[in-house]
Protein backbone atom coordinates (compact mmCIF):
# COMPACT_ATOMS: atom_id res chain seq x y z
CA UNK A 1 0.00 0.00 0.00
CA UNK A 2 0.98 3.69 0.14
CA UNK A 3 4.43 4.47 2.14
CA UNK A 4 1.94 5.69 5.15
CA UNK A 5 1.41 2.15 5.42
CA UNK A 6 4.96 1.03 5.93
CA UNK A 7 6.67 1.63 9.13
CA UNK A 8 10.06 2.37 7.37
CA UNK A 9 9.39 4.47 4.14
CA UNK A 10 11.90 3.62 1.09
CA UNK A 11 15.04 5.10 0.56
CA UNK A 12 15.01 7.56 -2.68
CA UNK A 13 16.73 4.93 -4.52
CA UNK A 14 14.48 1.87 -3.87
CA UNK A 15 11.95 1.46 -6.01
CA UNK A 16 8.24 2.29 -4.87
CA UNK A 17 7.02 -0.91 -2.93
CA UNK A 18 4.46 -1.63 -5.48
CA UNK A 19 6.94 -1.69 -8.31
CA UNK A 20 9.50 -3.50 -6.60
CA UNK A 21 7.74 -7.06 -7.40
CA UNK A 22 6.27 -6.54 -10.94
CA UNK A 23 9.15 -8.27 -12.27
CA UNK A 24 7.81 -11.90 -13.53
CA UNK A 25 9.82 -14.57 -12.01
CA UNK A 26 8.58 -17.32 -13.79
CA UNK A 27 11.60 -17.17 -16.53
CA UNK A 28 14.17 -17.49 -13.77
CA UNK A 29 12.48 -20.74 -11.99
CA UNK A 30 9.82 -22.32 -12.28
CA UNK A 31 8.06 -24.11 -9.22
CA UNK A 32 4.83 -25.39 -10.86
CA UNK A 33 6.18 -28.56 -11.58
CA UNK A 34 8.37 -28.76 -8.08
CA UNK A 35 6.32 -30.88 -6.07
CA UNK A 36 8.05 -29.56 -2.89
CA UNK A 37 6.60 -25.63 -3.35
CA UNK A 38 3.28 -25.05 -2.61
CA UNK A 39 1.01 -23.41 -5.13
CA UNK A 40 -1.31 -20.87 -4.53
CA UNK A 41 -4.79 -21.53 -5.14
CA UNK A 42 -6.64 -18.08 -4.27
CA UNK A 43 -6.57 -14.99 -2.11
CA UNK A 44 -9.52 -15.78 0.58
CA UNK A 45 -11.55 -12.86 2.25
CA UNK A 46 -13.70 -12.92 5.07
CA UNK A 47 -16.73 -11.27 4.74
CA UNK A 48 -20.36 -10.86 6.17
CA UNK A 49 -22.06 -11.33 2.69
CA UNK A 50 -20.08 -13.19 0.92
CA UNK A 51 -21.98 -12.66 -2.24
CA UNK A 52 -22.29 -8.86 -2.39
CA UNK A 53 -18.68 -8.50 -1.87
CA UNK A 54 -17.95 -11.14 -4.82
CA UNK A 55 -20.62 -9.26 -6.63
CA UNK A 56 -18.41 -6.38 -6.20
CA UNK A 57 -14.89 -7.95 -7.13
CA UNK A 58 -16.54 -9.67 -10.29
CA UNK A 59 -17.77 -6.41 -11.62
CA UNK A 60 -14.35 -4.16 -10.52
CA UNK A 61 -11.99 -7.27 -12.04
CA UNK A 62 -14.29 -8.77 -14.65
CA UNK A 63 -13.75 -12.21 -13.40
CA UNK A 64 -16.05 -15.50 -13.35
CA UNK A 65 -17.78 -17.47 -10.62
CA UNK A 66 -16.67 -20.98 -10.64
CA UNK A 67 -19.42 -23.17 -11.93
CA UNK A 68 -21.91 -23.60 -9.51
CA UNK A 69 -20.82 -20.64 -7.72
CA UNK A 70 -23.31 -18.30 -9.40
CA UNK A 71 -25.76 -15.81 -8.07
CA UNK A 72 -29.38 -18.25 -8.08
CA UNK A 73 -32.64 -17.24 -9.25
CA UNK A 74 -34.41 -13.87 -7.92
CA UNK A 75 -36.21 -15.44 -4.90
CA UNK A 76 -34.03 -18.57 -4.04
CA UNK A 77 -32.27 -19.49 -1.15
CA UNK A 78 -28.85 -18.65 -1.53
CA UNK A 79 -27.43 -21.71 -0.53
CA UNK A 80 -23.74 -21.26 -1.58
CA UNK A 81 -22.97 -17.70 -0.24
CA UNK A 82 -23.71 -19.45 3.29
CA UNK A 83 -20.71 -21.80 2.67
CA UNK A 84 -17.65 -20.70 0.06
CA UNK A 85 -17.88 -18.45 -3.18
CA UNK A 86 -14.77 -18.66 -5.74
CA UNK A 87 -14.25 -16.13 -8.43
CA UNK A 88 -11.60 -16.73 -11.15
CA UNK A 89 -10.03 -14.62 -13.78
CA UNK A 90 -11.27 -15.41 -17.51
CA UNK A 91 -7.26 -17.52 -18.08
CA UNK A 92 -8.59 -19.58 -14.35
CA UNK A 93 -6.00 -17.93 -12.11
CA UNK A 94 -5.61 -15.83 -10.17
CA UNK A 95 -8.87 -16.37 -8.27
CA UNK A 96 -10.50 -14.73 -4.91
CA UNK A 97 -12.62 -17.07 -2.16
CA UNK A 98 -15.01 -15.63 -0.30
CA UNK A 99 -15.90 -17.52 3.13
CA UNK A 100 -19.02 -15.83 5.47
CA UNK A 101 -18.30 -14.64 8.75
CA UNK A 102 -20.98 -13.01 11.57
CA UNK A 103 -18.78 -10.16 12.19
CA UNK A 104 -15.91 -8.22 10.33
CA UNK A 105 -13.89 -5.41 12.43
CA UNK A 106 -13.65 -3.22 9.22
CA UNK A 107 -9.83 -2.10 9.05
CA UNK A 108 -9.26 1.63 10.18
CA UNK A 109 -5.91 1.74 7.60
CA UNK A 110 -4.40 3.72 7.66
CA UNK A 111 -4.51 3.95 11.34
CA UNK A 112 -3.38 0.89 13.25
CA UNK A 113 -6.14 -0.24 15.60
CA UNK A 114 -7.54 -2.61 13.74
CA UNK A 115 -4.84 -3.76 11.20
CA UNK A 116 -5.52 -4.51 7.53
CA UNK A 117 -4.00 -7.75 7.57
CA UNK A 118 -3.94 -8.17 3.91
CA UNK A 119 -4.61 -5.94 0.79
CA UNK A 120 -5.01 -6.74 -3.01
CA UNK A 121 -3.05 -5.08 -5.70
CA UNK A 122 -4.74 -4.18 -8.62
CA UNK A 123 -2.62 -2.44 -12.15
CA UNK A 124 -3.63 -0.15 -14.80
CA UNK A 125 -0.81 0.85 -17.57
CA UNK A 126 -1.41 4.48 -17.49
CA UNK A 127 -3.13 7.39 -15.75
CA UNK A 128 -5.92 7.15 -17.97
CA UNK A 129 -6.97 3.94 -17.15
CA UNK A 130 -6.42 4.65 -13.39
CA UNK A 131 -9.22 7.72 -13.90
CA UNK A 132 -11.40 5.35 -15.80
CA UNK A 133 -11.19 2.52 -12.51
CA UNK A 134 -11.42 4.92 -10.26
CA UNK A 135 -14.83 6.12 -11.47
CA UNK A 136 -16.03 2.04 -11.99
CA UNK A 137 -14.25 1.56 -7.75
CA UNK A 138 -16.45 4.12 -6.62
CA UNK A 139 -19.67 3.41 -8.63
CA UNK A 140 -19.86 0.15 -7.36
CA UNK A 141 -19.24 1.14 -3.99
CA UNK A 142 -15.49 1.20 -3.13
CA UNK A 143 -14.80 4.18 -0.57
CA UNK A 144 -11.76 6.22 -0.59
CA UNK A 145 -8.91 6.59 1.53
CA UNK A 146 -6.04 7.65 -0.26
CA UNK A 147 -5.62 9.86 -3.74
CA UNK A 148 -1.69 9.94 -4.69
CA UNK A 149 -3.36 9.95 -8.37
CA UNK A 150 -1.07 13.06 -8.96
CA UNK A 151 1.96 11.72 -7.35
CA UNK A 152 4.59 11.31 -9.93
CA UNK A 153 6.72 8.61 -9.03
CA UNK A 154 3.79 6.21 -8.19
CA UNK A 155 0.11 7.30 -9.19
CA UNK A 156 -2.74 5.54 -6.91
CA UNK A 157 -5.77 5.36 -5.28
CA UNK A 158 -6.38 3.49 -1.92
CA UNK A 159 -9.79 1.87 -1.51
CA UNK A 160 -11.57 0.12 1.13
CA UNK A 161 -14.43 -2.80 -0.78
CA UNK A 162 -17.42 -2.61 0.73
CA UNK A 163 -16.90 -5.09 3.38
CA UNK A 164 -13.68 -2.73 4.24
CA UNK A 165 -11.17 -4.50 3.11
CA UNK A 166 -8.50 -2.31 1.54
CA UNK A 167 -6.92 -2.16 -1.87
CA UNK A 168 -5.05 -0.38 -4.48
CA UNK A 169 -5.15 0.55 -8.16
CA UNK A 170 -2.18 2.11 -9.01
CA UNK A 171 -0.05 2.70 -12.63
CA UNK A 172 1.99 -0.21 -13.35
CA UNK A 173 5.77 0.66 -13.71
CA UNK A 174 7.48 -0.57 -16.64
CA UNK A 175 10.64 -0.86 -14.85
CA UNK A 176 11.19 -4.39 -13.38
């Protein structure tokens, strides 16, 4: 997230922390087929409908319910949201879970009492395309908390989902 969110800021040299790890690794290794590193499956968030926040990812990303996952018939018992929701991107990964919970302590980020524990990064190439997401974040109900969408070493937006859950759309360095 922004630097406010980092308890040591980076040095004028280091790269932003968002650009830091845009670099794709896969060329220099590649653990898929090492059956002694773990793959990740999907980025799982809590929430206390589980539907209207996947609702909201599927329209901000564009992505897919797994089959069977889908929103049921006006009227019917929404039998799945009560259990797991899985949302994939069109290629099948990455993909966000959603798992119900009765309560969510929304995260106060970027002040510390209740923590954020986790954020999603989200790129655009240029500031165009930032202007144009930041209009879709906050018509489907993203709120928010940080505009550095003039800042120009690393142009974002800070969001909190409508469960609270924070993340960030910012322009994608072409740097590695």
């Amino acid at each position: 997230m922004a630097d406010a969110a980092h308890h040591h800021p980076p040095e004028p040299s280091t790269p932003h922390p968002h650009h830091r790890d845009q670099r794709d690794d896969r060329d220099d290794r590649d653990d898929r087929d090492d059956p002694g590193v773990p793959e990740l499956r999907q980025v799982v968030l809590d929430a206390t409908d589980a539907r209207a926040l996947a609702e909201f990812y599927r329209e901000l990303l564009g992505y897919t319910y797994r089959p069977g996952d889908e929103p049921p018939a006006a009227g019917a018992d929404d039998v799945r949201a009560r259990d797991w929701l899985v949302l994939a991107h069109p290629s099948g990964a990455p993909r966000l879970a959603f798992q119900p919970v009765d309560t969510l302590p929304p995260p106060t980020w970027p002040h510390p009492a209740t923590p954020q524990q986790l954020h999603l990064d989200l790129t655009v190439p240029d500031a165009t395309a930032l202007a144009a997401q930041h209009a879709r974040a906050l018509g489907l109900g993203a709120r928010l908390l940080l505009d550095r969408s003039e800042d120009p070493e690393e142009m974002l937006y800070v969001y909190a989902d409508p469960q609270g859950h924070p993340f960030c759309i910012f322009v994608a360095s072409v740097d590695p």
